[in-house]
C-alpha atoms as a PDB file:
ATOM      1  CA  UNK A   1      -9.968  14.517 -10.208  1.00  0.00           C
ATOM      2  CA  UNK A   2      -7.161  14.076 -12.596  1.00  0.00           C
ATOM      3  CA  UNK A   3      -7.851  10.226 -12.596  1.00  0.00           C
ATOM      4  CA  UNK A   4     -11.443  11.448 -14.293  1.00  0.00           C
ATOM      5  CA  UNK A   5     -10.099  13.875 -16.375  1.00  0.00           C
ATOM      6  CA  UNK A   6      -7.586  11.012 -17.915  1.00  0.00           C
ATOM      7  CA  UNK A   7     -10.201   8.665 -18.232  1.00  0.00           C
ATOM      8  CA  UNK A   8     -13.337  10.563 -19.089  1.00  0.00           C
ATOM      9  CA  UNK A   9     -11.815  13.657 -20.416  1.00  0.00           C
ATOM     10  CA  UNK A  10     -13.844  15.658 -18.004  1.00  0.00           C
ATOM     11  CA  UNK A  11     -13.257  19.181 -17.068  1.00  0.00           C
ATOM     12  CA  UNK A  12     -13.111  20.371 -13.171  1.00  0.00           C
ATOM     13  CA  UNK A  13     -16.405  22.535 -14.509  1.00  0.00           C
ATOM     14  CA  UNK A  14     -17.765  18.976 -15.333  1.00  0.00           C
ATOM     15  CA  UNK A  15     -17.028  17.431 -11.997  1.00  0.00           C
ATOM     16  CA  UNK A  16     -18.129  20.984 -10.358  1.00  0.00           C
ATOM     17  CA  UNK A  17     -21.935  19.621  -9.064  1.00  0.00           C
ATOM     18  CA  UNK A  18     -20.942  16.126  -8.339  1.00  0.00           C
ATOM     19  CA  UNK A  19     -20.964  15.436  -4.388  1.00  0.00           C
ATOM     20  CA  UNK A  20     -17.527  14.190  -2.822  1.00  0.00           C
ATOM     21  CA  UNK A  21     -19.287  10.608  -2.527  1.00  0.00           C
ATOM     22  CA  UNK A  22     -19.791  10.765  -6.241  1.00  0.00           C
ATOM     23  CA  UNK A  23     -16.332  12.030  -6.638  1.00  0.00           C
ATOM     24  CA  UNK A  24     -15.109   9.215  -4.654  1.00  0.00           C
ATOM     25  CA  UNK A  25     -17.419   6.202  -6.699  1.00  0.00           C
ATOM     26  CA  UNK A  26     -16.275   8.084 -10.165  1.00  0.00           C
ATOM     27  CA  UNK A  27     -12.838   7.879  -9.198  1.00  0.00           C
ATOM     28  CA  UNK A  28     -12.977   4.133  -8.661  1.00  0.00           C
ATOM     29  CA  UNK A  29     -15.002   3.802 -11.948  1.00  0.00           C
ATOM     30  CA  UNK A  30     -12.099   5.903 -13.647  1.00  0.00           C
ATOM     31  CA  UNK A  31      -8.888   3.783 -11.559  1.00  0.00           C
ATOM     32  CA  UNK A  32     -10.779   0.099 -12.763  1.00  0.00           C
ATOM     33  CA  UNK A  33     -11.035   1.169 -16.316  1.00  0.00           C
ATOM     34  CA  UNK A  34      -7.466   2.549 -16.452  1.00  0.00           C
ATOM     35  CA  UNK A  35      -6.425  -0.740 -15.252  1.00  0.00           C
ATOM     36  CA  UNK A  36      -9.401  -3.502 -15.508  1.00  0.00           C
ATOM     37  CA  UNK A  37      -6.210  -6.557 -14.873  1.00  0.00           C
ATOM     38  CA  UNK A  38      -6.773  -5.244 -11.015  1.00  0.00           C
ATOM     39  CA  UNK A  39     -10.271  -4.667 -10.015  1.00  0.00           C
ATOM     40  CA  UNK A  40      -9.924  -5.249  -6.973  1.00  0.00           C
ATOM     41  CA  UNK A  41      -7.542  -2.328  -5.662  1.00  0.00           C
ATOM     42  CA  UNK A  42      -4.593  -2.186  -4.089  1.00  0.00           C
ATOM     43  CA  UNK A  43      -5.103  -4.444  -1.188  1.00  0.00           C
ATOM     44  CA  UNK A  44      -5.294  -7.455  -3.740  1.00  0.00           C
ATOM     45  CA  UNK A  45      -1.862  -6.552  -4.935  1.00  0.00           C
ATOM     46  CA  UNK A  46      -0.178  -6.750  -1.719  1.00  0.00           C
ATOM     47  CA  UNK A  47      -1.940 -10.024  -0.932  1.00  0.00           C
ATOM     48  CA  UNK A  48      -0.961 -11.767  -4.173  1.00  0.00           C
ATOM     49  CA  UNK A  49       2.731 -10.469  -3.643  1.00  0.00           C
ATOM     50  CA  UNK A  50       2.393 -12.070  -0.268  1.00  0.00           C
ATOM     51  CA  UNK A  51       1.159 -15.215  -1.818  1.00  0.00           C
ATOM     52  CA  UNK A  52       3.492 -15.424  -4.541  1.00  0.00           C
ATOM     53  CA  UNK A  53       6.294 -15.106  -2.090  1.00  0.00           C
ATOM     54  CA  UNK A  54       5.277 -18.277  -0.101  1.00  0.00           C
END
């Protein structure tokens, strides 16, 4: 919840009703903008080191 509350500048109170699945896609919403050079998570960045290294 902090990522949203960085991001969006929303409250707990304003995450209060949301269910954990829309926690979850809110959260990804909130880690893409905060960093929109790696959309694709942190399984991309451990690949590219890999195929940097080779």
């Amino acid at each position: 919840m902090a990522d949203l509350a960085i991001v969006f500048h929303w409250t707990p109170a304003d995450c209060a009703d949301f269910s954990l699945r829309e926690l979850m896609e809110w959260r990804e919403r909130a880690r893409k903008r905060s960093n929109p050079e790696d959309s694709h998570g942190a399984r991309s960045q451990t690949a590219g080191a890999a195929q940097r290294r080779r």
